[in-house]
Protein backbone atom coordinates (compact mmCIF):
# COMPACT_ATOMS: atom_id res chain seq x y z
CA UNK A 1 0.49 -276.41 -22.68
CA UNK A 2 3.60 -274.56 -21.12
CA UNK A 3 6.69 -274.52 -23.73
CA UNK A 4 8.63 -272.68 -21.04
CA UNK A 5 11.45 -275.33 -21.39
CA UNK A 6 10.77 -276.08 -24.83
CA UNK A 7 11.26 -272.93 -26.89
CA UNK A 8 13.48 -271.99 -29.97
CA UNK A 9 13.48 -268.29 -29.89
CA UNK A 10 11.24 -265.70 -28.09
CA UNK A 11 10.72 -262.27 -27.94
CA UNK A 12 9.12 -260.61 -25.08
CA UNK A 13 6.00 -262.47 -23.76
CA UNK A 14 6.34 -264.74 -27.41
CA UNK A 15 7.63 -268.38 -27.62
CA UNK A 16 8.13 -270.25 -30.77
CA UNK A 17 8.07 -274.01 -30.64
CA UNK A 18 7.79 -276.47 -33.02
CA UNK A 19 4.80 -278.00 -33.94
CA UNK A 20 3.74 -281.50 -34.25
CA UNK A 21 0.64 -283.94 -34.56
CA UNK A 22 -0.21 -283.47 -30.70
CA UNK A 23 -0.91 -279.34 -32.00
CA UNK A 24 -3.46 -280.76 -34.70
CA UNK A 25 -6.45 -278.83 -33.26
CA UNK A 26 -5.21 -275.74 -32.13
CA UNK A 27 -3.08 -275.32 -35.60
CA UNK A 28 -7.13 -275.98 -37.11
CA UNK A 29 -8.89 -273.41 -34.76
CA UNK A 30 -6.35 -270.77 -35.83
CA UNK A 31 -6.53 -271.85 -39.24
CA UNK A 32 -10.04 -271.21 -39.14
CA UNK A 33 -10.16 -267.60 -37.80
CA UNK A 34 -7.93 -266.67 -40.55
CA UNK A 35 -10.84 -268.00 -43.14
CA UNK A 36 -10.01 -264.53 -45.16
CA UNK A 37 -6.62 -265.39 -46.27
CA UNK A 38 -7.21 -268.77 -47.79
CA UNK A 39 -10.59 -267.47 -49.35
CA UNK A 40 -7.63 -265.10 -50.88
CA UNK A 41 -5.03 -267.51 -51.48
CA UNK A 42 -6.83 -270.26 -52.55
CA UNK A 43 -10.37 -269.68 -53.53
CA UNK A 44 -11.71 -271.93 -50.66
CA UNK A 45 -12.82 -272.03 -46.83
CA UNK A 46 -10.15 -274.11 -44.50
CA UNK A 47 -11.28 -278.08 -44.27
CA UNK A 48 -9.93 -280.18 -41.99
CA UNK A 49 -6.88 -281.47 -44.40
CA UNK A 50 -5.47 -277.83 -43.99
CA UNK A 51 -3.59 -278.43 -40.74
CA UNK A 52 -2.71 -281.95 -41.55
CA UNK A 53 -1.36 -280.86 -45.09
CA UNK A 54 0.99 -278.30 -42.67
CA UNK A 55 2.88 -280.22 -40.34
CA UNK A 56 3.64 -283.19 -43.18
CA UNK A 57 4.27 -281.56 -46.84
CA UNK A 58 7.58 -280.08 -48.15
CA UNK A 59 8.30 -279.78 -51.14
CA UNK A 60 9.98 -282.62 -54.09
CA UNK A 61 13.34 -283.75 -52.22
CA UNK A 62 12.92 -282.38 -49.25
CA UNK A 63 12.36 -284.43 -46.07
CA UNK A 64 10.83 -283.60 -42.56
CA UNK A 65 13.98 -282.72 -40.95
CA UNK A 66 13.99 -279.70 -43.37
CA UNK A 67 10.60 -278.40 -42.44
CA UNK A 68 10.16 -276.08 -39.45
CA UNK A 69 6.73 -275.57 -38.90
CA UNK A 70 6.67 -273.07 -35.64
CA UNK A 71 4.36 -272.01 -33.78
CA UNK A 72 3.77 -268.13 -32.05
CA UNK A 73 2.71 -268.66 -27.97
CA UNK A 74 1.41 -265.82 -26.32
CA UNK A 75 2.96 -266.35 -22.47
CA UNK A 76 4.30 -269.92 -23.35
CA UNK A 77 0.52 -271.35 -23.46
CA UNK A 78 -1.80 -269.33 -26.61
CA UNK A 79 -1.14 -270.23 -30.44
CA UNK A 80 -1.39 -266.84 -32.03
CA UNK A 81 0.85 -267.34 -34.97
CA UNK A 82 2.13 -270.13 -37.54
CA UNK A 83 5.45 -270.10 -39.37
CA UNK A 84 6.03 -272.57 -42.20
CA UNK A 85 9.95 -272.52 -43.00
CA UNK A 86 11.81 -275.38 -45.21
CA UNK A 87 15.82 -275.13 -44.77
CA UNK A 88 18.54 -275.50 -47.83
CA UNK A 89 15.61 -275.03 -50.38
CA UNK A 90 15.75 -273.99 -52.90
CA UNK A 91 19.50 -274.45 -52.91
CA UNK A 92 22.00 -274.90 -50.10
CA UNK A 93 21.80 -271.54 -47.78
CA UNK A 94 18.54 -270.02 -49.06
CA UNK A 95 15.54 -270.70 -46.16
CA UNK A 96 11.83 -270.13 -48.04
CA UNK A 97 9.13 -268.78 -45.86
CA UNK A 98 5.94 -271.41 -47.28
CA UNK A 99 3.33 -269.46 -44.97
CA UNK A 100 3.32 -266.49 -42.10
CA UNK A 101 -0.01 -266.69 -40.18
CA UNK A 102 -0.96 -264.11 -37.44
CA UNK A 103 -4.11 -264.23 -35.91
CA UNK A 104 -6.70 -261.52 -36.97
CA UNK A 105 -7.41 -259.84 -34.14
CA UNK A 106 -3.55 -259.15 -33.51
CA UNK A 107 -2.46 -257.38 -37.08
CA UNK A 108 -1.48 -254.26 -37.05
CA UNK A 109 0.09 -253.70 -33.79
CA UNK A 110 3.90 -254.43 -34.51
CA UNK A 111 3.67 -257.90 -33.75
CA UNK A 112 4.33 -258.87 -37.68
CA UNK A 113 7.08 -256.83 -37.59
CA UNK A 114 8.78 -258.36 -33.70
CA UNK A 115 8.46 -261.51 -34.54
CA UNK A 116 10.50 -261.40 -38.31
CA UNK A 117 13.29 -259.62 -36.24
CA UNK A 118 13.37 -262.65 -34.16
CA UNK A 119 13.41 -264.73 -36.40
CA UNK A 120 15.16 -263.39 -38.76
CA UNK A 121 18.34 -263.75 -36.28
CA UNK A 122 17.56 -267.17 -35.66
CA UNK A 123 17.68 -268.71 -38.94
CA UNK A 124 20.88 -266.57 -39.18
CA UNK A 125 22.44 -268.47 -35.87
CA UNK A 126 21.47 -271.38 -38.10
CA UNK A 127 23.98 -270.82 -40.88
CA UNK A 128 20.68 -268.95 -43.34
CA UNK A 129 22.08 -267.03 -46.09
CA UNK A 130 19.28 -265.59 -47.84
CA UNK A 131 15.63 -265.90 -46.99
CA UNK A 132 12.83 -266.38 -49.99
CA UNK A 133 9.16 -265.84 -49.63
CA UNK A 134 5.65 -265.66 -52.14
CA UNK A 135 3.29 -263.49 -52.40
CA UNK A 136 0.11 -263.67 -54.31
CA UNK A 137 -0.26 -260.78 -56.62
CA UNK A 138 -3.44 -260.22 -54.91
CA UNK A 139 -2.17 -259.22 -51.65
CA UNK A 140 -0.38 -256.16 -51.81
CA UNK A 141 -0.04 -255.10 -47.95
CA UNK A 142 1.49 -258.05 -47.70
CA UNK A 143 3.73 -257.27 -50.65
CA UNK A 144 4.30 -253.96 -48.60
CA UNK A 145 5.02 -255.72 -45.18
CA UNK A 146 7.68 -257.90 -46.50
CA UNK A 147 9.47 -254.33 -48.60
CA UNK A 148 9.38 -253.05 -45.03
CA UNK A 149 11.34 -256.11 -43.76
CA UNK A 150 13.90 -255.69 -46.61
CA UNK A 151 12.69 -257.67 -49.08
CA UNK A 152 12.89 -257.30 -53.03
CA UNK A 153 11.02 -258.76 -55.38
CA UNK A 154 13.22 -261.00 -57.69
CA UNK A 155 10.61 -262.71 -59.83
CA UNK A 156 6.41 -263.02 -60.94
CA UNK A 157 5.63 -266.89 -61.64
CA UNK A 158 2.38 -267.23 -63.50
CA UNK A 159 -0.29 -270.00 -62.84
CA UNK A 160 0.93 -271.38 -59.88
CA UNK A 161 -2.39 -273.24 -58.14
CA UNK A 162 -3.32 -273.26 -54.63
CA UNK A 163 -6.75 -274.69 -53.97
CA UNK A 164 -8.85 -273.98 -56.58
CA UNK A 165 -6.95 -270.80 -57.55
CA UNK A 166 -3.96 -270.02 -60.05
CA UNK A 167 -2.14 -267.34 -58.39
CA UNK A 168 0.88 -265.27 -59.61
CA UNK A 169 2.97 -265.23 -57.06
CA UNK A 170 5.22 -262.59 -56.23
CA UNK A 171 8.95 -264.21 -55.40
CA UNK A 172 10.50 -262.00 -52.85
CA UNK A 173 14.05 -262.37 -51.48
CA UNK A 174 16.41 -260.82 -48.41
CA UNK A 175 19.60 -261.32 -47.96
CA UNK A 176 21.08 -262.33 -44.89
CA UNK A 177 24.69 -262.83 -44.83
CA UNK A 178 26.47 -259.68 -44.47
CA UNK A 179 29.65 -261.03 -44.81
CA UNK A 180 28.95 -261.63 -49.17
CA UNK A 181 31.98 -260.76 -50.94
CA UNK A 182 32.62 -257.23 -52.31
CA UNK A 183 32.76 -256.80 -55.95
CA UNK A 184 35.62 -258.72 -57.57
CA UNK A 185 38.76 -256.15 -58.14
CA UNK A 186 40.83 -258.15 -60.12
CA UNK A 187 40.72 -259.91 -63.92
CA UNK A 188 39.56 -263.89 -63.80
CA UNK A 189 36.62 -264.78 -62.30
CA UNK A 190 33.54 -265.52 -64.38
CA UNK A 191 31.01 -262.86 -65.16
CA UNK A 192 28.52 -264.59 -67.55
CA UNK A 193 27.35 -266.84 -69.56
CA UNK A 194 24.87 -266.28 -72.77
CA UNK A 195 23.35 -268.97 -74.54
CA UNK A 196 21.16 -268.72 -77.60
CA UNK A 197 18.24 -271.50 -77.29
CA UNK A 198 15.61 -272.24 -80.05
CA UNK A 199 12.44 -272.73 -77.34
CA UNK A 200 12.85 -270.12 -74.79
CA UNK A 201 9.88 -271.51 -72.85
CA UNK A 202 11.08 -274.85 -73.17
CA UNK A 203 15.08 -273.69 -71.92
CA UNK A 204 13.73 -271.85 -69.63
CA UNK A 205 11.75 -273.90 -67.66
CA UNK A 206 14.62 -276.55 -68.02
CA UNK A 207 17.63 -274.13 -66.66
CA UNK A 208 15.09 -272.53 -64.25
CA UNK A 209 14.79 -275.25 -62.11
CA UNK A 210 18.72 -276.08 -62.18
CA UNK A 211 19.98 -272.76 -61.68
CA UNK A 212 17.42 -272.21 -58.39
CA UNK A 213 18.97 -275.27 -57.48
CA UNK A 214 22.24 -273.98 -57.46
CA UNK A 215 20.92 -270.75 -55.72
CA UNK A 216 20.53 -268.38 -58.65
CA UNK A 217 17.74 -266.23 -58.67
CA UNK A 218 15.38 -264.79 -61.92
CA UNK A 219 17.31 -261.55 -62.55
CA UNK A 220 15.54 -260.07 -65.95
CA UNK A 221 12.78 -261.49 -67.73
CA UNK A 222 11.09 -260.48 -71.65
CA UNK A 223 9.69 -261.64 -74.56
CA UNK A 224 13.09 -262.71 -76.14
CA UNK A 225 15.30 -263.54 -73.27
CA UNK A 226 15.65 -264.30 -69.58
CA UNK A 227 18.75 -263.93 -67.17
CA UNK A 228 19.70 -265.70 -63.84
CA UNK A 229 21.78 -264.30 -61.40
CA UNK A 230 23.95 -265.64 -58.44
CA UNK A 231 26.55 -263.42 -56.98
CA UNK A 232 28.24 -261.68 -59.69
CA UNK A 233 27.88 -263.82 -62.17
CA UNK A 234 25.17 -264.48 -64.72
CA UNK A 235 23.13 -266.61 -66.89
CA UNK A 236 20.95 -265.87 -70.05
CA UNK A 237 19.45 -267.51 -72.60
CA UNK A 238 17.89 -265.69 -75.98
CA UNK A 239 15.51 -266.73 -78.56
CA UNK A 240 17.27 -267.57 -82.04
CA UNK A 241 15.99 -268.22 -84.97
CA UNK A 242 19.03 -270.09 -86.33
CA UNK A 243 19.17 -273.94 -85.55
CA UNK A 244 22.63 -275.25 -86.24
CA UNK A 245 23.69 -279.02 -85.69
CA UNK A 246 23.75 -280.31 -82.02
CA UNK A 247 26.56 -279.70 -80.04
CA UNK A 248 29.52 -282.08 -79.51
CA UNK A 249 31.95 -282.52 -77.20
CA UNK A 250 34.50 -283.10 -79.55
CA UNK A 251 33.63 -280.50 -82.03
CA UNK A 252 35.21 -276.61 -82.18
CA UNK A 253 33.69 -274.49 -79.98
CA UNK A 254 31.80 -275.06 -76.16
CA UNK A 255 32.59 -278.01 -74.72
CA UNK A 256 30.43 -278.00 -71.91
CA UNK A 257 29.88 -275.89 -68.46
CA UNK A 258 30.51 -276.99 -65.65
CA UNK A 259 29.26 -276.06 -61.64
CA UNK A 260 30.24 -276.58 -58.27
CA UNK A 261 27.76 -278.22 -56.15
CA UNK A 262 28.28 -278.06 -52.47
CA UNK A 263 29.56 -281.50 -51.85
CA UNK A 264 28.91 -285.42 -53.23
CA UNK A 265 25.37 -285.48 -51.31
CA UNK A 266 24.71 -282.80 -53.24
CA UNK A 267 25.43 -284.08 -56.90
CA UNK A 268 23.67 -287.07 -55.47
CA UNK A 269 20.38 -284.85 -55.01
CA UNK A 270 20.70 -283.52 -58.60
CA UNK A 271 21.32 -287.26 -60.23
CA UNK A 272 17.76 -288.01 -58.20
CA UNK A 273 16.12 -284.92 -59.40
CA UNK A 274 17.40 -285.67 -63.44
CA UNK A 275 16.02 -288.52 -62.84
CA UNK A 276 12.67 -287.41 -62.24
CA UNK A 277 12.65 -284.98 -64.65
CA UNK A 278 13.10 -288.04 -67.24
CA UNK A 279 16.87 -286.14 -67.94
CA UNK A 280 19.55 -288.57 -68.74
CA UNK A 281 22.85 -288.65 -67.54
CA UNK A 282 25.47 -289.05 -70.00
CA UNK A 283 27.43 -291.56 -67.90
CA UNK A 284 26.30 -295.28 -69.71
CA UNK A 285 25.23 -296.79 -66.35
CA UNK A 286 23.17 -293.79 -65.86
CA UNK A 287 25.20 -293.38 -61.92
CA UNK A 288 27.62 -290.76 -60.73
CA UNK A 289 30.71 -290.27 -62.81
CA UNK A 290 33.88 -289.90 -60.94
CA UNK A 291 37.31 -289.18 -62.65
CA UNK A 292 40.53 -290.43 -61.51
CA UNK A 293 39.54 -290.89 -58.23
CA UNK A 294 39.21 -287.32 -56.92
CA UNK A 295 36.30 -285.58 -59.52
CA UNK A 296 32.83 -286.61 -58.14
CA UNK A 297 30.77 -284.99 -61.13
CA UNK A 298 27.38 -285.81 -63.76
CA UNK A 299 26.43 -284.63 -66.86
CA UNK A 300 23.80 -284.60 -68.73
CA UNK A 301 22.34 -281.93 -71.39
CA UNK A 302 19.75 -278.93 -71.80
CA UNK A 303 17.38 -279.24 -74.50
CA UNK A 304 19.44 -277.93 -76.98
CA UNK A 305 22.05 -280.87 -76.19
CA UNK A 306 24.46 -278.84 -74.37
CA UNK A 307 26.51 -280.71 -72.23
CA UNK A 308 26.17 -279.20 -68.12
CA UNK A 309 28.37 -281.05 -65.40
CA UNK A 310 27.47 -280.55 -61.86
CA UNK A 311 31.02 -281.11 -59.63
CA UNK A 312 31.68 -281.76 -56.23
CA UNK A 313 34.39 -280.32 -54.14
CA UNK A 314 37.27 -282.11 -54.59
């Protein structure tokens, strides 16, 4: 097949295209000579669900039209290289990198490197902030590869299964907008937030998945505390031993945080997602809550009932 006229980016004698169900068997034959890596990842040899399981899975909330599954071409017409990539996930302006799949026999020549330049500046052309990858622990040239690219390693997550294997995976990050603001230089704006929680495990896991949402990353992790960080500003929660009476609204003290989502399709994502997560929203018809016509907003509350409102631009 000749993607002369059908390319997204190319470098040299390289065209990327995207793939679909017509590329089913030469997605599986490549698949298959890179038998190593999944014995690696996943504890198993490639089956025929592998390739299938590519082109159609994203992850919870995410549709198709996120999902750029693009394939290397060697001269417009060879598949020598895969690249799994879901936009907005997971938060508006971070892109994650699912898999990166060269063939064997070209590693090591450069090729790695020439084609994460490429497209690198492509997802930038498409409005890409930061980029986010994962790494099993168990692959450390690959850990390597990805430093060389500019990467950092923001996070370990623990027991995460692929195949028959638990993994921890290595969360690596890039940014690429160089245009981030400096350093505030002035008094005002927010620089964090510490909460004391009486299940760190339980918080955690809870705020976690918000905060990602919202584009925070894991910025410090222990045995008595763990820290979020987006921009300058921060989140923490720590382990106490004390348990006072839940939190009110109308009592002395914290009312409740609020933060910005990126516009009403937005809160709308996060009102699914509560959902799912069994999380009730503190507005009685369990819908969106606006406010005098102009605050598009929903609450709800962590597990140790404190109130969180996720607002759209106004």
């Amino acid at each position: 097949m000749n993607i002369f006229n059908d390319f997204i980016f190319k470098v040299h004698n390289f065209y990327a295209r995207k793939l679909g169900k017509k590329d089913l068997v030469i997605i599986q034959q490549l698949l298959t000579k890179c038998q190593s890596y999944f014995k690696l990842v996943a504890g198993e040899a490639v089956n025929s669900e592998y390739s299938f399981d590519l082109l159609s899975k994203t992850p919870p909330d995410k549709t198709i039209d996120d999902k750029f599954l693009l394939g290397i071409f060697e001269d417009g017409f060879e598949l020598i290289a895969i690249l799994d990539i879901i936009r907005d996930f997971p938060a508006p302006g971070i892109w994650f990198l699912g898999l990166m799949l060269l063939e064997p026999d070209r590693r090591n020549q450069g090729l790695g490197h020439l084609i994460y330049d490429t497209l690198e500046d492509w997802m930038k052309r498409e409005g890409a902030k930061s980029f986010r990858l994962g790494v099993v622990e168990q692959n450390p040239n690959a850990v390597k590869f990805w430093r060389r690219m500019g990467f950092e390693i923001v996070e370990k997550r623990e027991n995460v299964m692929a195949g028959k294997q638990s993994n921890t995976v290595i969360v690596m990050q890039k940014i690429l907008d160089l245009t981030a603001p400096e350093p505030p230089s002035f008094a005002g704006p927010l620089h964090h937030i510490e909460l004391n929680v009486t299940d760190l495990d339980r918080s955690g896991k809870f705020w976690g998945w918000l905060l990602e949402k919202l584009g925070y990353s894991t910025h410090q992790k222990s045995d008595s505390g763990i820290s979020w960080k987006f921009g300058h500003t921060y989140v923490s929660l720590t382990q106490t031993d004390r348990v006072n009476d839940k939190l009110s609204c109308s009592s002395p003290g914290l009312n409740h945080l609020a933060f910005h989502a990126t516009s009403r399709k937005h809160v709308d994502e996060f009102c699914e997602l509560l959902k799912k997560k069994n999380v009730p929203l503190l507005d009685k018809q369990h819908q969106l809550h606006e406010v005098n016509n102009d605050r598009y907003s929903i609450y709800f509350r962590d597990p140790d009932n404190i109130t969180i409102e996720i607002v759209a631009p106004e």
